[in-house]
Protein backbone atom coordinates (compact mmCIF):
# COMPACT_ATOMS: atom_id res chain seq x y z
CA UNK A 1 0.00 0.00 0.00
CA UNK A 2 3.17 2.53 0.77
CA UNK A 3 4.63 1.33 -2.34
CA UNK A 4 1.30 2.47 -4.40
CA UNK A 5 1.51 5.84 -2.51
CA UNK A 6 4.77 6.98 -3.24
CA UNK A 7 4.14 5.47 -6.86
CA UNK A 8 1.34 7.32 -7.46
CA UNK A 9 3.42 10.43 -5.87
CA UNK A 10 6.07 10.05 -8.14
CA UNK A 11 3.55 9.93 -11.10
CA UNK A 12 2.00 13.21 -10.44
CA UNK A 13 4.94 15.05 -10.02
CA UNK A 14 6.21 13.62 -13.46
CA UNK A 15 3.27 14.21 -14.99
CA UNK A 16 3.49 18.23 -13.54
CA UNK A 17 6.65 18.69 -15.09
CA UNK A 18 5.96 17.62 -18.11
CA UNK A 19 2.99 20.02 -18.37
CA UNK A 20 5.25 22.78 -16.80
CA UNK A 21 8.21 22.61 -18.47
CA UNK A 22 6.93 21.30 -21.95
CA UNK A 23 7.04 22.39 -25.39
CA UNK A 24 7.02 26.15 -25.18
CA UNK A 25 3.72 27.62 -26.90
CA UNK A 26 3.16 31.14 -29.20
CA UNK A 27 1.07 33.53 -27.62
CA UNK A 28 -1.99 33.96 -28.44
CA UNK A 29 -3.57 37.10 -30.31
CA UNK A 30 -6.05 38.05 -27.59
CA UNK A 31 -3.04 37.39 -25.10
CA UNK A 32 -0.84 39.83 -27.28
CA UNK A 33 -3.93 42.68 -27.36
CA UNK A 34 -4.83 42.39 -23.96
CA UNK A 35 -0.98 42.41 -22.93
CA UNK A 36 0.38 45.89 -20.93
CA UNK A 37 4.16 46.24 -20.90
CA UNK A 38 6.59 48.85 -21.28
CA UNK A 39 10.26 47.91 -22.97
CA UNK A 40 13.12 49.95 -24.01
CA UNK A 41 16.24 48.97 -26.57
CA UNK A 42 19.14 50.64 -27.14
CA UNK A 43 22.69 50.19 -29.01
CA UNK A 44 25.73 51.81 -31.02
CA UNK A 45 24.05 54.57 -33.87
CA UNK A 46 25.48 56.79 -36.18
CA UNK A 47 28.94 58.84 -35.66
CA UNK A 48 30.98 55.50 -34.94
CA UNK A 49 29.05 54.39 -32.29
CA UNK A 50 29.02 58.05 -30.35
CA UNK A 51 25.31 58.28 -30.97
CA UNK A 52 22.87 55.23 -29.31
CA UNK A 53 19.92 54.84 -31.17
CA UNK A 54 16.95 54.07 -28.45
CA UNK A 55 13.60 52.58 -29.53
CA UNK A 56 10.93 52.56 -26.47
CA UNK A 57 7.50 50.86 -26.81
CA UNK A 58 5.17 51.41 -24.18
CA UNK A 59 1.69 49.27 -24.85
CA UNK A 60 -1.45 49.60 -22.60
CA UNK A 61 -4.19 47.21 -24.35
CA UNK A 62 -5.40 48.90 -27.73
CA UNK A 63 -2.78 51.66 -27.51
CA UNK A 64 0.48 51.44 -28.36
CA UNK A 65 2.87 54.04 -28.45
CA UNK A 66 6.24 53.82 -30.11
CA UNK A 67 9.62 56.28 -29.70
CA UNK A 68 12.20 56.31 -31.74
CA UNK A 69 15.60 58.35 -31.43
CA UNK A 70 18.22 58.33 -33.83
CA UNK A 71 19.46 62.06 -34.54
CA UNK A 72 16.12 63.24 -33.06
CA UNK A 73 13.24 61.58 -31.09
CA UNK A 74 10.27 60.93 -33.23
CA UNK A 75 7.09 58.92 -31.75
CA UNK A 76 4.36 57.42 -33.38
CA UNK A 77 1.08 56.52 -31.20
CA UNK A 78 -1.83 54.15 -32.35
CA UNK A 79 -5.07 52.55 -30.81
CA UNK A 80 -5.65 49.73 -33.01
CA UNK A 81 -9.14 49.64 -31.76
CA UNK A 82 -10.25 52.83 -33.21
CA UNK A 83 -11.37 54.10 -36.51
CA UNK A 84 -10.74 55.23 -38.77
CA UNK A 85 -7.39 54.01 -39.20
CA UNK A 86 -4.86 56.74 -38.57
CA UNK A 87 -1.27 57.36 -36.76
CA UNK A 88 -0.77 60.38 -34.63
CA UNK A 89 2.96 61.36 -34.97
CA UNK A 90 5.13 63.67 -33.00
CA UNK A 91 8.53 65.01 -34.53
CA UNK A 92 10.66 67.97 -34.41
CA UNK A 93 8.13 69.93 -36.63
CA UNK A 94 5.20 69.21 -34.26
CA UNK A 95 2.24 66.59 -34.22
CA UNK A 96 0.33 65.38 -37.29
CA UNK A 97 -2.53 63.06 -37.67
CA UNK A 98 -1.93 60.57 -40.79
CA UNK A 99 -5.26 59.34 -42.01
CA UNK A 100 -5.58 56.42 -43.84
CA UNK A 101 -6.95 56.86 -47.14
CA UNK A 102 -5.20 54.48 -50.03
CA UNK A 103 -3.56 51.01 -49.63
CA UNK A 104 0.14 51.53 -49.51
CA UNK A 105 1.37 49.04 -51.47
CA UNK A 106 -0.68 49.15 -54.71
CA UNK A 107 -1.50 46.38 -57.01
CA UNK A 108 1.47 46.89 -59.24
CA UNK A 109 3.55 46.41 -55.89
CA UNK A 110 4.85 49.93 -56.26
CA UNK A 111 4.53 52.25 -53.43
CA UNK A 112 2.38 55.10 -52.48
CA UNK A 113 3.90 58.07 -51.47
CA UNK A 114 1.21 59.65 -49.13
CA UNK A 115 1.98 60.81 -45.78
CA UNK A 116 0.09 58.09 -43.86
CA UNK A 117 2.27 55.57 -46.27
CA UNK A 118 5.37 57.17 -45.32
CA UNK A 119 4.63 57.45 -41.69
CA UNK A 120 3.77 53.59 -42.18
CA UNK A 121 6.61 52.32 -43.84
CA UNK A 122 9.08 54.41 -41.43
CA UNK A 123 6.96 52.85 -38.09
CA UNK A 124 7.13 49.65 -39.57
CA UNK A 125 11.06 49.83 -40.37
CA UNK A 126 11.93 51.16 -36.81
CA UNK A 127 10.52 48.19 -34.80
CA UNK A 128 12.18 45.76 -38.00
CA UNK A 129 15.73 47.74 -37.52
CA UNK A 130 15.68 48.60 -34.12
CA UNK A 131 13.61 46.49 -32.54
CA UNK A 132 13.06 42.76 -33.79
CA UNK A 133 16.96 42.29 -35.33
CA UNK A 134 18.33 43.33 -31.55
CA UNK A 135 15.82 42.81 -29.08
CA UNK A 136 16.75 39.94 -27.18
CA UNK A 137 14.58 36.23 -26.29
CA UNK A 138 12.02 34.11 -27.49
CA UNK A 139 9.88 36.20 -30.00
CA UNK A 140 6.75 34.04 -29.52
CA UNK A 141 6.81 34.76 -25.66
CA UNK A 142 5.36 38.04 -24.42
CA UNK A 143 8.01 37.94 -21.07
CA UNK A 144 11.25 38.68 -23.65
CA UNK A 145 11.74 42.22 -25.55
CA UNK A 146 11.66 39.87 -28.69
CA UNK A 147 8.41 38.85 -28.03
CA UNK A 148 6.98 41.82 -27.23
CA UNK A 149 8.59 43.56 -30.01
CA UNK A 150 6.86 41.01 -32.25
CA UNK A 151 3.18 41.48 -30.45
CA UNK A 152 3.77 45.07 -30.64
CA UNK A 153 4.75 45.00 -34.63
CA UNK A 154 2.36 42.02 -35.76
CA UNK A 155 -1.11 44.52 -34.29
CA UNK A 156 0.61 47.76 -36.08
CA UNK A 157 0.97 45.52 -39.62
CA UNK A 158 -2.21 44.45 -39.37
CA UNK A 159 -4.57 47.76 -38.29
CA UNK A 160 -2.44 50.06 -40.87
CA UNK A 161 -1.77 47.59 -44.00
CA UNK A 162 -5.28 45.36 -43.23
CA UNK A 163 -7.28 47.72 -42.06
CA UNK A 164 -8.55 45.63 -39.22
CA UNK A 165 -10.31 47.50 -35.91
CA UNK A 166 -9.46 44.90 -33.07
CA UNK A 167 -11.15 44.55 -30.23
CA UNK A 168 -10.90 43.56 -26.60
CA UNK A 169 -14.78 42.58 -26.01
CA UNK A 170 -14.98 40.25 -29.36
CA UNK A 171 -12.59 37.37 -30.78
CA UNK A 172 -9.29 38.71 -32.04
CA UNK A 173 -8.43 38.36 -35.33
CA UNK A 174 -5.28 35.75 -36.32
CA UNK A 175 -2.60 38.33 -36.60
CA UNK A 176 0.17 35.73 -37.38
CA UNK A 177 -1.77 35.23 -41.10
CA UNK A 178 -1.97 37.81 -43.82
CA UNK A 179 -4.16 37.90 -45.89
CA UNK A 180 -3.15 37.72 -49.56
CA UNK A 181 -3.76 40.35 -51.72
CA UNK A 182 -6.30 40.43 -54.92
CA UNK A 183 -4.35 39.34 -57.81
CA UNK A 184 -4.30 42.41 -60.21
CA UNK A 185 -7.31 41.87 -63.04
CA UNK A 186 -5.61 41.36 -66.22
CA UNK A 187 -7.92 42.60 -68.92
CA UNK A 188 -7.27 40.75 -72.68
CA UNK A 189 -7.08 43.12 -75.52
CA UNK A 190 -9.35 42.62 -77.70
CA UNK A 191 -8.27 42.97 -81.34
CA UNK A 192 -9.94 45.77 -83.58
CA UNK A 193 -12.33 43.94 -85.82
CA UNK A 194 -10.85 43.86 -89.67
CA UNK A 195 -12.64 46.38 -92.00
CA UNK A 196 -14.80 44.84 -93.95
CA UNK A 197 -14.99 45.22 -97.65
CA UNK A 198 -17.94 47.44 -99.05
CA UNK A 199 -19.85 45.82 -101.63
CA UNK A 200 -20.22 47.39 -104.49
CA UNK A 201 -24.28 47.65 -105.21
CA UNK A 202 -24.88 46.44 -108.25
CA UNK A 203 -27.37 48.53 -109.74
CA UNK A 204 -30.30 46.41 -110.49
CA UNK A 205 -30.89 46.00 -114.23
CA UNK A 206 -34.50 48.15 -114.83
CA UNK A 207 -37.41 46.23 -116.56
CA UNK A 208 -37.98 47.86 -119.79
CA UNK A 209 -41.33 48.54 -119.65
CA UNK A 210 -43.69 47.28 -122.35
CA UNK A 211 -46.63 48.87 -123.69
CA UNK A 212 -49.36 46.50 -124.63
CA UNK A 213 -50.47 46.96 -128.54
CA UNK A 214 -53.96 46.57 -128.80
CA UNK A 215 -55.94 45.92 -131.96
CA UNK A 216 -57.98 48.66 -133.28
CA UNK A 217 -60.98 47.99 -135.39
CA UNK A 218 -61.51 49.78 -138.22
């Protein structure tokens, strides 16, 4: 009977460490909106090293707010749960609201060159340069800078380039799949029709006309 205690001891404690320390698991989209955490990375910038470029992301549900300093500070804010879609930025030159108005990568895959685009494409090269490439840890756990990095950069990409208005009361959209873009319609020229010939109207051949001779009687 003390035998089948301790067995059944030992099995529960296996079977809790296998469950604790298992396969580590992505975090979940509703995990990565709901999450609140405030992270700062820094290293070597411009002027052989003299200048550290610092990239700060402070999230509180819905709203993140991103700062970036390079030569100056520049800051972007968002609330991916409100619309319209839009980025309120803050630079040298003052604050400006960047509405979203055209898809920023166009069918053709060229570029457009509007200021919410530019704002977009800056935002979303910061926390690529600065932030995923040095950030440190697991990038699919929200307890490393990776991985909060990567929640952070994964809600931006999809409320500015999808369009999608998250939020914290309904189920979260996958933000780990893109969705693909319409495949440009290719419209077939169609070839001019050939001229046709004119026919010639043959000018129908006119009935000569006879006059009945009738017999007079003398």
């Amino acid at each position: 009977m003390e035998f089948n205690k301790y067995k059944l001891s030992f099995l529960f404690v296996l079977l809790f460490s296998l469950t604790a320390f298992g396969e580590p698991t992505r975090f979940l989209p509703k995990s990565c909106l709901d999450a609140t955490y405030k992270m700062k990375l820094s290293h070597k910038g411009p002027l052989f090293g003299l200048l550290k470029q610092e990239l700060l992301i402070n999230k509180e549900g819905c709203l993140i707010h991103v700062s970036h300093k390079k030569y100056f500070p520049h800051e972007w804010v968002l609330d991916v749960c409100r619309e319209p879609v839009h980025i309120k930025v803050t630079s040298a030159t003052g604050v400006d609201v960047a509405k979203k108005e055209n898809d920023c990568i166009k069918n053709d895959n060229s570029k457009d060159t509007s200021n919410f685009c530019s704002q977009y494409f800056d935002l979303l090269g910061v926390l690529q340069d600065d932030g995923l490439i040095f950030a440190e840890g697991d990038r699919d756990n929200l307890e490393s800078d990776h991985g909060k990095t990567f929640c952070s950069y994964l809600l931006i990409k999809k409320y500015l380039n999808e369009s999608v208005i998250f939020s914290r009361y309904t189920e979260v959209e996958d933000i780990f799949i893109e969705k693909p873009k319409p495949m440009p319609v290719q419209v077939t020229p169609v070839a001019p029709a050939a001229p046709q010939e004119s026919q010639s109207a043959t000018p129908s051949a006119k009935k000569e006309e006879v006059t009945p001779i009738t017999s007079s009687t003398f």
